[in-house]
C-alpha atoms as a PDB file:
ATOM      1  CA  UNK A   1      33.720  -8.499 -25.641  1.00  0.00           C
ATOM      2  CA  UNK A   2      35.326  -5.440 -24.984  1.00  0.00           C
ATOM      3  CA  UNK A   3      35.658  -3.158 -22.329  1.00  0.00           C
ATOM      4  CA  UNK A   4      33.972   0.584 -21.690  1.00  0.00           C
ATOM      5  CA  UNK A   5      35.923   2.655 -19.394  1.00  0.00           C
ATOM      6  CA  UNK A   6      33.421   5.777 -18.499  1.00  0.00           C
ATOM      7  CA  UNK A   7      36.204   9.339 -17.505  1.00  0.00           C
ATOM      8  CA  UNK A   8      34.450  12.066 -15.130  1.00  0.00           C
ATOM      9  CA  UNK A   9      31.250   9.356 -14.506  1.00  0.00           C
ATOM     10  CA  UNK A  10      30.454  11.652 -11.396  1.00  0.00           C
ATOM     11  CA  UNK A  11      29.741  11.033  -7.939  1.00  0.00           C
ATOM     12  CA  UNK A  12      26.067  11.164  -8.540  1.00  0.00           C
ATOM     13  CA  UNK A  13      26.103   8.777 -11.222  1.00  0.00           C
ATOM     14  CA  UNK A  14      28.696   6.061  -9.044  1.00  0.00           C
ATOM     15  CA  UNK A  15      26.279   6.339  -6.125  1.00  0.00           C
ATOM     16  CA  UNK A  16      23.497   5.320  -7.841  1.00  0.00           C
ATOM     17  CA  UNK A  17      24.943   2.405  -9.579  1.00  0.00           C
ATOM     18  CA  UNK A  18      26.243   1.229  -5.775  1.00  0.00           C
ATOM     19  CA  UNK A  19      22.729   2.045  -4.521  1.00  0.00           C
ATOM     20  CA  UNK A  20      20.827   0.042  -6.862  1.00  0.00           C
ATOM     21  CA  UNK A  21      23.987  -2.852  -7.006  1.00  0.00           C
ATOM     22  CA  UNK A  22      23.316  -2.964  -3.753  1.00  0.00           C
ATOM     23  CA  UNK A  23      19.699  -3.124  -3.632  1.00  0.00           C
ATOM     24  CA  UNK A  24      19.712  -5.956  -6.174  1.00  0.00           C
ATOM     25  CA  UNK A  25      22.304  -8.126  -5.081  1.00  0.00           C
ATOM     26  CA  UNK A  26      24.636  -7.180  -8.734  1.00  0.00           C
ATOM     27  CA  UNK A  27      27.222  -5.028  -9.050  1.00  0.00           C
ATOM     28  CA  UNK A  28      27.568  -1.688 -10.088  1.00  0.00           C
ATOM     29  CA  UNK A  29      28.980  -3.108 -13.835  1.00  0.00           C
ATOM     30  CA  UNK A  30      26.216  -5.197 -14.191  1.00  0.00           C
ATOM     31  CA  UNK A  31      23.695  -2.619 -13.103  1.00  0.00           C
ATOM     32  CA  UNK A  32      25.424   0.035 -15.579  1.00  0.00           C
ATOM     33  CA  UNK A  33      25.132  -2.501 -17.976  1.00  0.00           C
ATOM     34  CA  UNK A  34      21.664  -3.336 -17.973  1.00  0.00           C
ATOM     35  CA  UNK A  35      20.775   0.539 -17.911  1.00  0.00           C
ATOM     36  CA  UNK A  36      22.771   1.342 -21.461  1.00  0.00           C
ATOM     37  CA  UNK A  37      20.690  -1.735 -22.774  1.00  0.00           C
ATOM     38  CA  UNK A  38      17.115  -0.537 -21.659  1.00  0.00           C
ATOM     39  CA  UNK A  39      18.404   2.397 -22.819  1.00  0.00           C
ATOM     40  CA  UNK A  40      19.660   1.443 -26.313  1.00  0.00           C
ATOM     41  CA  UNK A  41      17.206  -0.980 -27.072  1.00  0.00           C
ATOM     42  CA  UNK A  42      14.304   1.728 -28.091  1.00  0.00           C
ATOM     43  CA  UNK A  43      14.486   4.445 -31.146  1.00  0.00           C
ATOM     44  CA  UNK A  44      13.519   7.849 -30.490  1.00  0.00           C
ATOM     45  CA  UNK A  45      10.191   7.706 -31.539  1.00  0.00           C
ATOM     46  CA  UNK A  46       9.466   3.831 -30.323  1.00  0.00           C
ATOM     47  CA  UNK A  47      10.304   5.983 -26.487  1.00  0.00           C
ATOM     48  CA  UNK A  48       8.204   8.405 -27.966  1.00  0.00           C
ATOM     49  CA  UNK A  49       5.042   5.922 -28.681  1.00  0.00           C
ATOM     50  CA  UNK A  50       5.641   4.253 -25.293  1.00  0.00           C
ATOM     51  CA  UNK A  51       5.321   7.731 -23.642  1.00  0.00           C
ATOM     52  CA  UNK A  52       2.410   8.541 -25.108  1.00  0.00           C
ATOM     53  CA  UNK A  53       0.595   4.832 -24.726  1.00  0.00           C
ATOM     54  CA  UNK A  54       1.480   5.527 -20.883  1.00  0.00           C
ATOM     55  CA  UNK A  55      -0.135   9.040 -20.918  1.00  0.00           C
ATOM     56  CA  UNK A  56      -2.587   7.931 -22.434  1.00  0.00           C
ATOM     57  CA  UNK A  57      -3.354   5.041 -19.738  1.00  0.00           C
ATOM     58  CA  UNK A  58      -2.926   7.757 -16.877  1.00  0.00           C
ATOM     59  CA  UNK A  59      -6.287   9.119 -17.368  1.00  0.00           C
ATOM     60  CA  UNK A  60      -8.028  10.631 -14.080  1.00  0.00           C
ATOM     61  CA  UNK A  61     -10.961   8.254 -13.735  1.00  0.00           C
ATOM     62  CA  UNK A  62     -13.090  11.020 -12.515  1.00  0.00           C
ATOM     63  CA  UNK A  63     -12.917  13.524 -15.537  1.00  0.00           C
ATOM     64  CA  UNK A  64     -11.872  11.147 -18.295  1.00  0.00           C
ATOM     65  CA  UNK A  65      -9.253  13.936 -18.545  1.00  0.00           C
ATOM     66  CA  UNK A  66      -5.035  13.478 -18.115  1.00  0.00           C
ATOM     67  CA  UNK A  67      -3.941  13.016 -14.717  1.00  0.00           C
ATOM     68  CA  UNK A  68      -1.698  15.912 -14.008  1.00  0.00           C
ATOM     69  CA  UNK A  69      -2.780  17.432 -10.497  1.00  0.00           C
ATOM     70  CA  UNK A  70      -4.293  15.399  -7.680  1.00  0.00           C
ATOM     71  CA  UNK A  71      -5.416  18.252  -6.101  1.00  0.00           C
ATOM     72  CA  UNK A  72      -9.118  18.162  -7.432  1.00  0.00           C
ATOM     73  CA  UNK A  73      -8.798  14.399  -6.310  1.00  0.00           C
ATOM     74  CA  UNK A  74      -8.141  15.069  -2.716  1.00  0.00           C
ATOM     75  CA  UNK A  75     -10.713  17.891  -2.226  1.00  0.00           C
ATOM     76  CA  UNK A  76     -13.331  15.562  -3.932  1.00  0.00           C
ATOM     77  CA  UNK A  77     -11.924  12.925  -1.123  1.00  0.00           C
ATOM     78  CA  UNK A  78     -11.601  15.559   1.618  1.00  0.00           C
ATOM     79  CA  UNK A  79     -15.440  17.420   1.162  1.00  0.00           C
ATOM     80  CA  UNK A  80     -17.163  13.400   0.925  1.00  0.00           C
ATOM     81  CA  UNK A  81     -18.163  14.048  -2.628  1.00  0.00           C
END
C-alpha cells in the first residue's frame, strides 16, 4: 500500500518503538504499525464499553467496592485480619 512518513515523531515516541521492536524480535515499523491498528480498530464508545467492562471486573474482593487504593488491603494484610 502506501507509505506514512510521521515529521517531529519525538524522541520519546522513537524509543519506545525500538524498545518494544526490540523486545519482540519486529521492528520499529511493524511495531508502529500494529499500535495505529489496536488503536483504530475500536470507536469511541466501543473503548468506552471496554473500559468500563474492565472497571467493572476490578472489584476489591474484600468490599465488593472498585479497586482504587490498596492501602486498606495491606493494613488488613499487615494487622492479620
Amino acid at each position: 500500500m502506501g507509505d506514512l512518513t510521521l515529521h517531529d515523531a519525538g524522541g520519546i515516541l522513537m524509543a519506545m518503538l525500538l524498545e518494544r521492536a526490540s523486545e519482540t524480535g519486529r521492528s520499529p515499523e511493524d511495531v508502529a504499525k500494529e499500535a495505529m491498528l489496536r488503536g483504530l480498530m475500536w470507536s469511541p464508545a466501543e473503548r468506552i464499553a471496554h473500559a468500563d467492562r474492565i472497571r467493572a471486573a476490578a472489584r476489591s474482593p474484600a468490599e465488593g467496592e472498585p479497586f482504587e487504593d490498596s492501602t486498606i488491603l495491606i493494613r488488613r494484610l499487615r494487622d492479620g485480619e
